[in-house]
C-alpha atoms as a PDB file:
ATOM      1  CA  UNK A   1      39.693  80.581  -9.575  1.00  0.00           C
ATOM      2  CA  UNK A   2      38.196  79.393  -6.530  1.00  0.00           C
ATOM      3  CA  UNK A   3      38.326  75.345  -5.731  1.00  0.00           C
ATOM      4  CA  UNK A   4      34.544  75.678  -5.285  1.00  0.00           C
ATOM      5  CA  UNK A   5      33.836  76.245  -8.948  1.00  0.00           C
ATOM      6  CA  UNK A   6      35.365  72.485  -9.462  1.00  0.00           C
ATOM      7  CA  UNK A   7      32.778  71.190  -6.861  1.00  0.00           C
ATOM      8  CA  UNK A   8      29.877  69.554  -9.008  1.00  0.00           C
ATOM      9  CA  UNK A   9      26.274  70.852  -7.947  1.00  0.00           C
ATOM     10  CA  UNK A  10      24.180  68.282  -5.753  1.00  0.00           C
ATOM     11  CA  UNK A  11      21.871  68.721  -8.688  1.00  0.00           C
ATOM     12  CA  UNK A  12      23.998  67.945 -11.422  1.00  0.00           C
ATOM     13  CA  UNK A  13      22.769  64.261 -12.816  1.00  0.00           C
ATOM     14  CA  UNK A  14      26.649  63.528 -13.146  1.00  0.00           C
ATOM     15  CA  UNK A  15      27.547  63.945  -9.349  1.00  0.00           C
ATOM     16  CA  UNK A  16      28.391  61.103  -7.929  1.00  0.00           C
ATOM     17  CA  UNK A  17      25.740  59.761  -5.243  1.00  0.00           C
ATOM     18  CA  UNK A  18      26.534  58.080  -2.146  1.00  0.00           C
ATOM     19  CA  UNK A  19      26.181  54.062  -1.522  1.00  0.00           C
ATOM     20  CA  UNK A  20      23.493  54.783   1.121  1.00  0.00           C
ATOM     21  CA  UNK A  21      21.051  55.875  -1.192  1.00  0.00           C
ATOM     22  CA  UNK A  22      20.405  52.516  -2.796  1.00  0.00           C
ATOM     23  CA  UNK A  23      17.188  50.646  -1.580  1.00  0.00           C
ATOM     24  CA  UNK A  24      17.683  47.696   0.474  1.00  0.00           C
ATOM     25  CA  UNK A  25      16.573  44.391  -0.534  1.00  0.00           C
ATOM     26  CA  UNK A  26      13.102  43.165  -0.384  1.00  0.00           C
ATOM     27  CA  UNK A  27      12.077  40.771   2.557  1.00  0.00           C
ATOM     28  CA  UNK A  28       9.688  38.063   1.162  1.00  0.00           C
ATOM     29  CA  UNK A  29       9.849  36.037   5.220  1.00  0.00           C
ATOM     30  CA  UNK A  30       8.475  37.168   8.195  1.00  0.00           C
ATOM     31  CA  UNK A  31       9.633  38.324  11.331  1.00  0.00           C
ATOM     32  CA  UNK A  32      11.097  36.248  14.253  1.00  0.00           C
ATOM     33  CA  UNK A  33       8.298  37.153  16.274  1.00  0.00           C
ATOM     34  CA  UNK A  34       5.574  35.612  13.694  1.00  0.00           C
ATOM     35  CA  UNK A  35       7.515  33.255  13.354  1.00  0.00           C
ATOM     36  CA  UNK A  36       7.588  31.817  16.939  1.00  0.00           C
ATOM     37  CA  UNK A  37       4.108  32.087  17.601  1.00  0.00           C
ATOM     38  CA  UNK A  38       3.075  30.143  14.232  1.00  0.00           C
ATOM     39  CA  UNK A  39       5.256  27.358  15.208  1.00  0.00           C
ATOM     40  CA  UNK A  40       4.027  27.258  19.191  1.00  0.00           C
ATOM     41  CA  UNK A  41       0.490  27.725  17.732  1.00  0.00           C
ATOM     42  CA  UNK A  42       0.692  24.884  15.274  1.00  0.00           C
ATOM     43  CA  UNK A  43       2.791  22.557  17.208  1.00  0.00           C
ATOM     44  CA  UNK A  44       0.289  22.913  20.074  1.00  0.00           C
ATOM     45  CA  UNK A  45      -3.396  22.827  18.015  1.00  0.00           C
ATOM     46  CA  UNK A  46      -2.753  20.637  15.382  1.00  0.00           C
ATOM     47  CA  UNK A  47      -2.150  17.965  17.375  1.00  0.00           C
ATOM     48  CA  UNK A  48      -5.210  18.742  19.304  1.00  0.00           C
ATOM     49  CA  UNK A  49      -7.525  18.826  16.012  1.00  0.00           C
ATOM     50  CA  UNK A  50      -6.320  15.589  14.979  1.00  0.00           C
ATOM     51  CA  UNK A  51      -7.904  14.009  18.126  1.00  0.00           C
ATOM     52  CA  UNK A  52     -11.090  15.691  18.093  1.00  0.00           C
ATOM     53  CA  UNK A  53     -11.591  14.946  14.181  1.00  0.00           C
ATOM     54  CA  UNK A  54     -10.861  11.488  15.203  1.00  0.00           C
ATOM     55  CA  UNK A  55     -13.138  11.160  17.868  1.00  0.00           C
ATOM     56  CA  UNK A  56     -15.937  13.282  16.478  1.00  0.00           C
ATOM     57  CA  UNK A  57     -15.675  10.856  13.499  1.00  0.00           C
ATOM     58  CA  UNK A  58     -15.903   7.561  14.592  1.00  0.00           C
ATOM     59  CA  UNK A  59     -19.782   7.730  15.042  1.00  0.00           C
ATOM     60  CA  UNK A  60     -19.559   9.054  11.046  1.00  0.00           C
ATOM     61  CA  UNK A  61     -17.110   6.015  10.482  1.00  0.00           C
ATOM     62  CA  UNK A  62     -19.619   3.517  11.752  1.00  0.00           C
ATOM     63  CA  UNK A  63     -22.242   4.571   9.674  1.00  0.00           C
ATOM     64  CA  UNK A  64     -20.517   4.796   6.616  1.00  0.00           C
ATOM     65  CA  UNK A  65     -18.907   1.292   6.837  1.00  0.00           C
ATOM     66  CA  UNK A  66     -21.464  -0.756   8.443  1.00  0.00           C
ATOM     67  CA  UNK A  67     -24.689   1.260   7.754  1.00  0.00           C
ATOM     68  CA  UNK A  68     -25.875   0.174  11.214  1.00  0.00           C
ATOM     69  CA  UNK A  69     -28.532   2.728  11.210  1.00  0.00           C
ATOM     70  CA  UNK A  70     -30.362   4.607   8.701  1.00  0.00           C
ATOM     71  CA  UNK A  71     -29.072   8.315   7.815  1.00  0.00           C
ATOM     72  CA  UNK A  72     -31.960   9.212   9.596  1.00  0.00           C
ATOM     73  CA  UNK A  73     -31.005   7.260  12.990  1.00  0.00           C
ATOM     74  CA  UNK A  74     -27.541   9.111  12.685  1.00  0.00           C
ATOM     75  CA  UNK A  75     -28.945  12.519  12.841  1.00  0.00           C
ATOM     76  CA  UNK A  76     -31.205  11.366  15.427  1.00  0.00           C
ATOM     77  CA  UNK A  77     -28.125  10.196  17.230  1.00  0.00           C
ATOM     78  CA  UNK A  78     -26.066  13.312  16.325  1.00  0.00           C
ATOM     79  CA  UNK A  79     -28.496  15.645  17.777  1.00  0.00           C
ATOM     80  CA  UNK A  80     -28.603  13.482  21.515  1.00  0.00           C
ATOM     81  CA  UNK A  81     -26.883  13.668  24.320  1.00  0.00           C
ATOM     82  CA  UNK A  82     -24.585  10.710  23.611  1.00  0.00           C
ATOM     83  CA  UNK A  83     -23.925  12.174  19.847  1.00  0.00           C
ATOM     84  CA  UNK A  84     -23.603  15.800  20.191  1.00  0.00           C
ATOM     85  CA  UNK A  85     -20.160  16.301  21.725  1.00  0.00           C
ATOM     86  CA  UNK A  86     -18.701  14.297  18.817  1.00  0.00           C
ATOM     87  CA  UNK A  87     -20.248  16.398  16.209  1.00  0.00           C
ATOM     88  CA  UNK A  88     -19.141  19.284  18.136  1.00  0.00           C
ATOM     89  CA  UNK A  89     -16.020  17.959  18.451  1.00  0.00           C
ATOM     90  CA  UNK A  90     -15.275  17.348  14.541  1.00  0.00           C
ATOM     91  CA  UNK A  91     -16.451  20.512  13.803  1.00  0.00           C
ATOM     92  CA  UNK A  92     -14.128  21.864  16.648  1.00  0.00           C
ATOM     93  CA  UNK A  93     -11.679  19.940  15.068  1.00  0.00           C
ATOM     94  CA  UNK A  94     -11.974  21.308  11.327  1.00  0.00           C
ATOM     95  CA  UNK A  95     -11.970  24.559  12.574  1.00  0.00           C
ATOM     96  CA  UNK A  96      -9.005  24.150  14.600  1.00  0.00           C
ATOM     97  CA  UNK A  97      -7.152  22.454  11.362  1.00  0.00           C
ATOM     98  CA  UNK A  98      -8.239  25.829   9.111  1.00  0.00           C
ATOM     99  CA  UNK A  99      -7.214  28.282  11.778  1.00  0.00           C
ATOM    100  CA  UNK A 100      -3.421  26.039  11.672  1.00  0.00           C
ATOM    101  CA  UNK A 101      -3.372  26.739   7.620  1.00  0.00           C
ATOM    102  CA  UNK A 102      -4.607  30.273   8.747  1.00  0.00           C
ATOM    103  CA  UNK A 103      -1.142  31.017  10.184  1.00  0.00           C
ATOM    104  CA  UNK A 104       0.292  30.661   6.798  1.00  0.00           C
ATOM    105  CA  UNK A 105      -0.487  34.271   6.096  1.00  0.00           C
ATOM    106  CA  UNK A 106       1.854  35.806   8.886  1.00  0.00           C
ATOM    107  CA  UNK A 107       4.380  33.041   8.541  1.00  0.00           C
ATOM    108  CA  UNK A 108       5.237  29.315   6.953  1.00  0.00           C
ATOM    109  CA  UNK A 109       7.634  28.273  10.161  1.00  0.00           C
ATOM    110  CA  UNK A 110       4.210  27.002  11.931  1.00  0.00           C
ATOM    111  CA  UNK A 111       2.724  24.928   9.354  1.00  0.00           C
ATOM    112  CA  UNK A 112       6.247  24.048   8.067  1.00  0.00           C
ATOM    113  CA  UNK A 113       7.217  22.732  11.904  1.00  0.00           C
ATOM    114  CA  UNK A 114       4.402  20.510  12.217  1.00  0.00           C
ATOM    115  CA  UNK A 115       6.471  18.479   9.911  1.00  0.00           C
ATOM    116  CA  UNK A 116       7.964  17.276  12.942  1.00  0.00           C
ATOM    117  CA  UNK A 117       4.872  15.697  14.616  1.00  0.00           C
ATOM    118  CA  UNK A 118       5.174  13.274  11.828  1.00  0.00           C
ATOM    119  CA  UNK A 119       7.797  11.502  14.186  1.00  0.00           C
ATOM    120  CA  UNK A 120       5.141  10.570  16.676  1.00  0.00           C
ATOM    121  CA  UNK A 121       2.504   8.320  14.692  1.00  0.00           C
ATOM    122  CA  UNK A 122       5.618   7.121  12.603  1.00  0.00           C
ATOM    123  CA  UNK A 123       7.819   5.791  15.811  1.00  0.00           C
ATOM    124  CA  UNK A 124       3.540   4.642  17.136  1.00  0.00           C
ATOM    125  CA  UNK A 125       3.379   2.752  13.941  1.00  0.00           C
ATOM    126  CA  UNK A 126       7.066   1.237  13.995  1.00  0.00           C
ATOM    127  CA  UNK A 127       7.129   0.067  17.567  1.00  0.00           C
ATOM    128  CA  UNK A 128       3.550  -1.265  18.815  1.00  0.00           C
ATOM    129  CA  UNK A 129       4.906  -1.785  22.036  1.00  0.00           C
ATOM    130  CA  UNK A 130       4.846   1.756  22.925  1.00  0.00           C
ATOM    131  CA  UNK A 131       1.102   1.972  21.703  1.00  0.00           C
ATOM    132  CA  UNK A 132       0.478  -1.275  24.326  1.00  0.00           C
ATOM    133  CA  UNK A 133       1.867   0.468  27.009  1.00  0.00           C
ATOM    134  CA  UNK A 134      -0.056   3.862  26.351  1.00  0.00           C
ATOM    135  CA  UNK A 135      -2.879   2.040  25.961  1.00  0.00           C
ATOM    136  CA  UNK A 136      -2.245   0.084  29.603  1.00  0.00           C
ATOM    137  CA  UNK A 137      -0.908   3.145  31.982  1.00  0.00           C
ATOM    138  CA  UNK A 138      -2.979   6.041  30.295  1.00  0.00           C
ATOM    139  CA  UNK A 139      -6.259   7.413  31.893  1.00  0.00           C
ATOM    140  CA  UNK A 140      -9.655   5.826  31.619  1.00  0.00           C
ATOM    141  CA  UNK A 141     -10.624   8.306  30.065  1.00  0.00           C
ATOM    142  CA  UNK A 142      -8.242   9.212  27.542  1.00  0.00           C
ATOM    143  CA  UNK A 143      -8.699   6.368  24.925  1.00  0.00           C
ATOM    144  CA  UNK A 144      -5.458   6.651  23.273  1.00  0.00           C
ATOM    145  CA  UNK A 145      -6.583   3.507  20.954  1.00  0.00           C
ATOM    146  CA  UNK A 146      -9.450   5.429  19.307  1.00  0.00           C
ATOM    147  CA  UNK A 147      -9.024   9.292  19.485  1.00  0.00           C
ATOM    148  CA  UNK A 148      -5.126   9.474  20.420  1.00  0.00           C
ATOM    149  CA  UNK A 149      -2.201  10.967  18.590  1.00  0.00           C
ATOM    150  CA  UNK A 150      -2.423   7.494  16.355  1.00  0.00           C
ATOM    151  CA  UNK A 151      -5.790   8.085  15.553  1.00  0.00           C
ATOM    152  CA  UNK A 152      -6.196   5.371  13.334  1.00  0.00           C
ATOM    153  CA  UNK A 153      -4.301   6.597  10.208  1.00  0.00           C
ATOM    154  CA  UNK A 154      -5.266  10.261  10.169  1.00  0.00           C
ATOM    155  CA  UNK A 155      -2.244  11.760  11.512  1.00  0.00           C
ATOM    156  CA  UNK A 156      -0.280   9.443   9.458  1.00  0.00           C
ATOM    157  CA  UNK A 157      -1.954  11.259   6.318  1.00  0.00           C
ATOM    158  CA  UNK A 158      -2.192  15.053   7.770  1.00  0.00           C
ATOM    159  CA  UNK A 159       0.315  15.523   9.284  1.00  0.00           C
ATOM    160  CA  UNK A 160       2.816  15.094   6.186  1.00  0.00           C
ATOM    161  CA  UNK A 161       0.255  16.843   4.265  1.00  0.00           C
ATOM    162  CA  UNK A 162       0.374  20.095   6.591  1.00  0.00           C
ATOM    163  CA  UNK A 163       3.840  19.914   7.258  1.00  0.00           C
ATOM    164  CA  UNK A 164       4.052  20.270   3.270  1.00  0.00           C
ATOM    165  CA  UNK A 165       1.806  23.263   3.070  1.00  0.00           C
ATOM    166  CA  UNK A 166       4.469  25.000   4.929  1.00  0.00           C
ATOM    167  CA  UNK A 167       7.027  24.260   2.572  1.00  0.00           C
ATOM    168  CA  UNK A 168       5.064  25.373  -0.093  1.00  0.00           C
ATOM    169  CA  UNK A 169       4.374  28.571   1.303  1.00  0.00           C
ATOM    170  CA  UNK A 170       8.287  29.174   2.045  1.00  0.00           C
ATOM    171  CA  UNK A 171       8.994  28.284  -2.181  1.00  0.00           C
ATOM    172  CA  UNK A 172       5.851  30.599  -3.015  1.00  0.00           C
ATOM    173  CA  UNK A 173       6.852  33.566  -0.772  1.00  0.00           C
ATOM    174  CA  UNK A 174      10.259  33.058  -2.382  1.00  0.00           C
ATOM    175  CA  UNK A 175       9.095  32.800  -6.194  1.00  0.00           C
ATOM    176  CA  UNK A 176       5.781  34.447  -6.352  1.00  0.00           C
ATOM    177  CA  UNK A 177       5.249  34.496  -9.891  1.00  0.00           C
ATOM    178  CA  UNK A 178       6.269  30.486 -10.786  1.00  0.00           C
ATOM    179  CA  UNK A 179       6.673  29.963 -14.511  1.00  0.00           C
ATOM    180  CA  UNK A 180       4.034  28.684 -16.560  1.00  0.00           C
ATOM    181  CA  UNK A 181       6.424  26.156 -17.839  1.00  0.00           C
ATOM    182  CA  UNK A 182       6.627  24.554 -13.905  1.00  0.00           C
ATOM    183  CA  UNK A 183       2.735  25.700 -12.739  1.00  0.00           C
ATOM    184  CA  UNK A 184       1.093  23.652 -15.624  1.00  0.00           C
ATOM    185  CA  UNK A 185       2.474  20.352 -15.136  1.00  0.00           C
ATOM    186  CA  UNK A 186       2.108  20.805 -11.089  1.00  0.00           C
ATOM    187  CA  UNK A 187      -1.511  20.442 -11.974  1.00  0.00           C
ATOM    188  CA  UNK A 188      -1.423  16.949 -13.146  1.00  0.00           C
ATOM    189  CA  UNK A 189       1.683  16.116 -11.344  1.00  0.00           C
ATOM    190  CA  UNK A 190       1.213  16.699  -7.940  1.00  0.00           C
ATOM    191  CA  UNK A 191      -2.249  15.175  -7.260  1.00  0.00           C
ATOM    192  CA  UNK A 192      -0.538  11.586  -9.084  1.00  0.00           C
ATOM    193  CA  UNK A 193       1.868  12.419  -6.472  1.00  0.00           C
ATOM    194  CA  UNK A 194       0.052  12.690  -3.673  1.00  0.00           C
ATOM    195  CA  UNK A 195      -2.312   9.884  -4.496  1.00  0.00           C
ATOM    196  CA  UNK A 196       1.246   7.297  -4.336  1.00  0.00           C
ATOM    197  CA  UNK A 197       2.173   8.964  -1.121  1.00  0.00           C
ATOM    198  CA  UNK A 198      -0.654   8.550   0.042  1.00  0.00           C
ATOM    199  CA  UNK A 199      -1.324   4.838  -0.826  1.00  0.00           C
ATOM    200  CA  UNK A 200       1.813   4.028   0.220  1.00  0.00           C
ATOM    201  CA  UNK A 201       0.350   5.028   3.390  1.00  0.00           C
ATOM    202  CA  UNK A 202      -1.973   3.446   3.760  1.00  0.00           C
ATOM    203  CA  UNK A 203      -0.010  -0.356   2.411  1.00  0.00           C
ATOM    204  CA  UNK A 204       1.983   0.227   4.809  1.00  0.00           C
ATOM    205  CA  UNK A 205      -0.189   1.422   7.745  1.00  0.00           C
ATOM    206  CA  UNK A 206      -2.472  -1.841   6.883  1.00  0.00           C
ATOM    207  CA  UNK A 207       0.424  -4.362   6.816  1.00  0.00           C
ATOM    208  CA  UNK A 208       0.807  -2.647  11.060  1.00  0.00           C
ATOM    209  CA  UNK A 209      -2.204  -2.736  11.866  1.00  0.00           C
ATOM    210  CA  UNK A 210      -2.376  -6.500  10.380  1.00  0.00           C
ATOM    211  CA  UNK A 211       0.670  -7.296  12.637  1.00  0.00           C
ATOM    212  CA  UNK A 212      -0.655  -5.238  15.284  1.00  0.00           C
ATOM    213  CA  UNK A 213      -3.846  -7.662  15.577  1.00  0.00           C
ATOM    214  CA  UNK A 214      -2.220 -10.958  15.132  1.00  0.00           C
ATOM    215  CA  UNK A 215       0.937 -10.489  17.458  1.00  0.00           C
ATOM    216  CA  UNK A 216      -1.071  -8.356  19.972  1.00  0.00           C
ATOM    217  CA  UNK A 217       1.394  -5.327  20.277  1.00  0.00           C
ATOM    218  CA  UNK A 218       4.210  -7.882  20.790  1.00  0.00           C
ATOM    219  CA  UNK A 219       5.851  -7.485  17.424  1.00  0.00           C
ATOM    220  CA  UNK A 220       7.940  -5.115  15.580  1.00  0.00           C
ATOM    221  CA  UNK A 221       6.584  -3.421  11.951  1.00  0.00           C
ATOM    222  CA  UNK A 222       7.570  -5.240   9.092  1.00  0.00           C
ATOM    223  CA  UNK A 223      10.595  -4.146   7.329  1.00  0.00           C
ATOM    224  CA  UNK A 224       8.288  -3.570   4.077  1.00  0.00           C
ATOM    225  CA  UNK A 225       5.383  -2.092   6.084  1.00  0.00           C
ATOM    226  CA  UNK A 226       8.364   0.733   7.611  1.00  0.00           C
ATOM    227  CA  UNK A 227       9.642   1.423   4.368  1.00  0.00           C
ATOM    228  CA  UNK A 228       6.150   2.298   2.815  1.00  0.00           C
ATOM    229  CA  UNK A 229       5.116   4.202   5.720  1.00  0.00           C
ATOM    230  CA  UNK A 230       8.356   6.501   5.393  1.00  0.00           C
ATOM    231  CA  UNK A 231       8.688   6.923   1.783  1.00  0.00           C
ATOM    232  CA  UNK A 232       5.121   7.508   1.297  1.00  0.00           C
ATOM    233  CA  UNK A 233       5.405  10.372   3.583  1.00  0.00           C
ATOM    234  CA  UNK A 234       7.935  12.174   2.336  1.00  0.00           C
ATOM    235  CA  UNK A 235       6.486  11.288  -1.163  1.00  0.00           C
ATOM    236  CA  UNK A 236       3.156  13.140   0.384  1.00  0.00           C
ATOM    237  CA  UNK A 237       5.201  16.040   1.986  1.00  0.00           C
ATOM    238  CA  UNK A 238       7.160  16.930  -1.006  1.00  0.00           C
ATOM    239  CA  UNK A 239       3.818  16.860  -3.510  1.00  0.00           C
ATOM    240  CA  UNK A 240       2.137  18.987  -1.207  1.00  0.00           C
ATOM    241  CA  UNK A 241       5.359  20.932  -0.685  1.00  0.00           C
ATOM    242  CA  UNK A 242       5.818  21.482  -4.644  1.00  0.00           C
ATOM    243  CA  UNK A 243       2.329  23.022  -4.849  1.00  0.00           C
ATOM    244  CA  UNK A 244       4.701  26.233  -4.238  1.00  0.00           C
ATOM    245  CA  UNK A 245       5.122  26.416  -7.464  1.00  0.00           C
ATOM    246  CA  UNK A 246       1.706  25.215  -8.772  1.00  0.00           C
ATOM    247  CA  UNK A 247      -0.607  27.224  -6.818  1.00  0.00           C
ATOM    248  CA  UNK A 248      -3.271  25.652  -8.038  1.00  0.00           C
ATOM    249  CA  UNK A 249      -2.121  22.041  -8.022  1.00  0.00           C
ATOM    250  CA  UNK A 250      -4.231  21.259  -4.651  1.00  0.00           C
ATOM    251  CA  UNK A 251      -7.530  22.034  -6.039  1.00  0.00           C
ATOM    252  CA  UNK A 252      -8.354  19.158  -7.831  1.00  0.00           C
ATOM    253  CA  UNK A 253      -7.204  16.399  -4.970  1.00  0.00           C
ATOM    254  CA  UNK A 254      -9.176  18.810  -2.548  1.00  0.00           C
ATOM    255  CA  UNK A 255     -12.150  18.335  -4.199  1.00  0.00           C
ATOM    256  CA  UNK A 256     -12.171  14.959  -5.269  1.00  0.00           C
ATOM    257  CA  UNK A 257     -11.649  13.955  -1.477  1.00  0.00           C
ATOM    258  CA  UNK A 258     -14.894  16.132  -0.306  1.00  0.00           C
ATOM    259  CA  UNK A 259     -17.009  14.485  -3.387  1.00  0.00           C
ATOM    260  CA  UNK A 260     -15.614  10.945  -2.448  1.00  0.00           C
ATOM    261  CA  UNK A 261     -16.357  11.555   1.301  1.00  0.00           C
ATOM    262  CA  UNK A 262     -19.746  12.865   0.180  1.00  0.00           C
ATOM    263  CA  UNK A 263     -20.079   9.847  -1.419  1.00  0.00           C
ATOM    264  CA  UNK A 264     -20.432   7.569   1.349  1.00  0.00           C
ATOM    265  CA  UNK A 265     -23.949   8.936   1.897  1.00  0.00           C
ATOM    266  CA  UNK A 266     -24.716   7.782  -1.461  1.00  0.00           C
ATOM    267  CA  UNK A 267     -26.957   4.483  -1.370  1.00  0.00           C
ATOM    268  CA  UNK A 268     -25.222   1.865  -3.720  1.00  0.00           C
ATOM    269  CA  UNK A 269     -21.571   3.785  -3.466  1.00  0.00           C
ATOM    270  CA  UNK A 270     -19.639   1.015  -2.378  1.00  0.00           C
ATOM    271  CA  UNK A 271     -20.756  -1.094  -5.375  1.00  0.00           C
ATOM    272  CA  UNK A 272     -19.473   1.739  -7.432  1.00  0.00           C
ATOM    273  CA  UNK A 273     -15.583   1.600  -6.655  1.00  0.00           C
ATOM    274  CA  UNK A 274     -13.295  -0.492  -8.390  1.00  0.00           C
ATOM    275  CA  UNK A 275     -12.513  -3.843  -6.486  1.00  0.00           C
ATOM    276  CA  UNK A 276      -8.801  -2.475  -5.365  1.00  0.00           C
ATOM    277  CA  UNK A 277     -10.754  -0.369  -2.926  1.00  0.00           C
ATOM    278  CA  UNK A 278     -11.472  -3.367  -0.401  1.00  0.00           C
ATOM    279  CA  UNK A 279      -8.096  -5.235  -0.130  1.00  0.00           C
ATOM    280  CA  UNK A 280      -6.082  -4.618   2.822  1.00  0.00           C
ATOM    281  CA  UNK A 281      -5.281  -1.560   1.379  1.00  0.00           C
ATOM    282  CA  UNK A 282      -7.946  -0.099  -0.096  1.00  0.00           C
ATOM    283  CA  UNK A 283     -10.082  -0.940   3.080  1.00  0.00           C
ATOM    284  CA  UNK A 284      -7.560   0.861   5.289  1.00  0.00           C
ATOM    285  CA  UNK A 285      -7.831   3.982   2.973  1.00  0.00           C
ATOM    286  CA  UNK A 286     -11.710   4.117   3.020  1.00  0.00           C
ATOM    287  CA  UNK A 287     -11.809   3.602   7.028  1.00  0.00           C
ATOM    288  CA  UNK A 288      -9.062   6.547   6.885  1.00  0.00           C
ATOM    289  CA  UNK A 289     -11.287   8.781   4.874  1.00  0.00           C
ATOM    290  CA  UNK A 290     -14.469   7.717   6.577  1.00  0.00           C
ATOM    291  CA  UNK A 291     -12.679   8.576  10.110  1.00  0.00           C
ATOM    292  CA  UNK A 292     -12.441  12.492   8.403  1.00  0.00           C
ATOM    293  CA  UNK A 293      -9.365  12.541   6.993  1.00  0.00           C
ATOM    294  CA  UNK A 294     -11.594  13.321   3.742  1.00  0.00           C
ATOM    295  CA  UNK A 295     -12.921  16.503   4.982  1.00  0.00           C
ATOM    296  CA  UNK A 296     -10.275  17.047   6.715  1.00  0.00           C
ATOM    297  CA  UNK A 297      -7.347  17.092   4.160  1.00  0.00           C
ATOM    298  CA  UNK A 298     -10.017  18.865   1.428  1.00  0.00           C
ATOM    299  CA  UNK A 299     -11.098  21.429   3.219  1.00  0.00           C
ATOM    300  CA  UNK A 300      -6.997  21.988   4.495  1.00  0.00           C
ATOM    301  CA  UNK A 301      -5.801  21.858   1.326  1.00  0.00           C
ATOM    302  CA  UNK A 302      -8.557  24.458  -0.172  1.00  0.00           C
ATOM    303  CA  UNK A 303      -7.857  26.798   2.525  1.00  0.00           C
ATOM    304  CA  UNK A 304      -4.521  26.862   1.709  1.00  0.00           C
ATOM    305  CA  UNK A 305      -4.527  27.199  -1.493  1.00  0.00           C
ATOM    306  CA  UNK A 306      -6.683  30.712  -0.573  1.00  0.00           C
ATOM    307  CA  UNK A 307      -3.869  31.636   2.000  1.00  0.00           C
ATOM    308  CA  UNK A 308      -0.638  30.891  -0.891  1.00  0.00           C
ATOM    309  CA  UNK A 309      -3.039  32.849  -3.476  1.00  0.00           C
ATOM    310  CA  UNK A 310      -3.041  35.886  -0.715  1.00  0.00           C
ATOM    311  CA  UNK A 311       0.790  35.198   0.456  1.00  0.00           C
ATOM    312  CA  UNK A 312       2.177  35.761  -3.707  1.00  0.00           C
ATOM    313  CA  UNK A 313      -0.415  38.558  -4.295  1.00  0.00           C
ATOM    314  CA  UNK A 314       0.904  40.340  -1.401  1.00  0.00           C
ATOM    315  CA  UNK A 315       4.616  39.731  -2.305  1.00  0.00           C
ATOM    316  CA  UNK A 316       4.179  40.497  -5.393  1.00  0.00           C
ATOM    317  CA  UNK A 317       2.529  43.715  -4.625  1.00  0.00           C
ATOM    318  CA  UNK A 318       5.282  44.735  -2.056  1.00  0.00           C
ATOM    319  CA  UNK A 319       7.697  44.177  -4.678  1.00  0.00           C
ATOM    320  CA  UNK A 320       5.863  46.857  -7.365  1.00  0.00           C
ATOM    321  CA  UNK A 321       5.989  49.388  -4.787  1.00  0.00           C
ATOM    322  CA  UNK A 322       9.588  48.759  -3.279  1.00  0.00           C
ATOM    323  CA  UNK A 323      12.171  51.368  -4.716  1.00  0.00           C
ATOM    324  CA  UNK A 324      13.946  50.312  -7.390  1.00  0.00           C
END
């Protein structure tokens, strides 16, 4: 009998078939390519929204603090010639800040590297001497007190808070479908989180800014004033970060900072909050928020959390129809 008759049909379900016809793994990142532009993108326009929110804001600053002028002077003022480019300019800069958390959708490496830029307000913050000499040698008309990279607080808040939406793209992209067990408690867990980052923050920022003021640049941070600034950063990174597995989590802090901002509008509001709102503290927080790091970081975090939504939807979906 012929050798051929031994040789099992290609047909026959108990051939053996070859290694190469098993699928390959699925890919949940993105390509090097998307990856490179995200971070060039973010590193370079994020840093660039932060000043325009910050100048844009200060006229919105002013009136919320000091009520100098009736809301109907500040639209008056808005809409001049004076006040136009710096409601042009927040807008500009909110725009700029959603078209960041945009990038989130091709790749987390951008959002995820602006982690870095956290360095700059930090090491601003830690040595005033630097700020003194910016301040001294810069251009007249770059008024790197008021609208730079410092930007009274606000990078010292978004920053961290961006950097973490990157990092919890990378976990969601990674686990799409997060267990109920770990998504539930990210709701209440992760806004409590975020609200001790951030105050820490802000303690710390005020105790520099206190320095800053009586020492005139001349003196270093406070020992307690750098530790608060750091951990409360990475405290505010890695909330934001573990929203990854909460995908909802960033709701609820999103919109409680666009109804307090809203607030401000609101005749009587400041007799409303508790007193902790105008110690050191507290003060430094509500000139933060009134600068725009309210709309800012709500309508950032909101954004995102449509972008993460879209990110495990389409991972998930690539997964269904992957070979198996």
């Amino acid at each position: 009998m012929s050798s051929a008759a031994n040789t099992p049909s290609p047909y026959d379900p108990s051939a053996p078939h070859p290694a190469a016809a098993s699928p390959a793994p699925l890919r949940a990142g993105s390509g090097i390519l998307a990856r490179v532009l995200t971070v060039l993108y973010a590193l370079v326009v994020t840093p660039l929204a932060v000043g325009l929110v910050t100048y844009g804001g200060t006229p919105w600053q002013q009136f919320m603090l000091t009520r100098a002028a009736d809301f109907r002077g500040l639209i008056d003022y808005l809409s001049s010639s004076n006040g136009a480019p710096t409601l042009i300019a927040l807008v500009g800069g909110l725009l700029l800040l959603v078209s960041v958390v945009a990038t989130g959708l091709a790749s987390s490496a951008g959002l995820l590297s602006v982690s870095v830029l956290c360095l700059v307000p930090l090491g601003l913050s830690l040595a005033p001497q630097l700020m003194m000499w910016l301040y001294e040698n810069m251009p007249a008309a770059v008024d790197v007190m008021g609208m730079g990279m410092y930007g009274q607080g606000l990078p010292l808040v978004l920053y961290p808070v961006v950097g973490g939406l990157g990092l919890a793209l990378l976990i969601a992209r990674r686990r799409p479908g997060p267990h109920l067990a770990i998504s539930l408690p990210g709701l209440a867990v992760v806004p409590i989180m975020m609200l001790i980052g951030s105050w820490l923050i802000m303690y710390g920022y005020a105790m520099v800014m206190r320095t800053f003021a009586i020492t005139f640049g001349g003196g270093a941070a406070p020992v307690p004033a750098m530790l608060a600034l750091v951990v409360g950063m990475v405290m505010l990174w890695l909330s934001v970060g573990a929203a990854g597995g909460s995908p909802y989590a960033l709701v609820l802090p999103a919109l409680v900072l666009l109804v307090f901002s809203a607030g401000f509008l609101v005749p009587g509001f400041f007799s409303m909050l508790p007193g902790v709102m105008f110690s050191p503290t507290g003060s430094t927080a509500l000139a933060t928020v009134a600068l725009g790091a309210g709309p800012a970081v709500g309508i950032v975090l909101l954004v995102h959390t449509a972008v993460q939504l879209t990110v495990t939807s389409r991972t998930r979906r690539r997964a269904l129809t992957s070979p198996v």
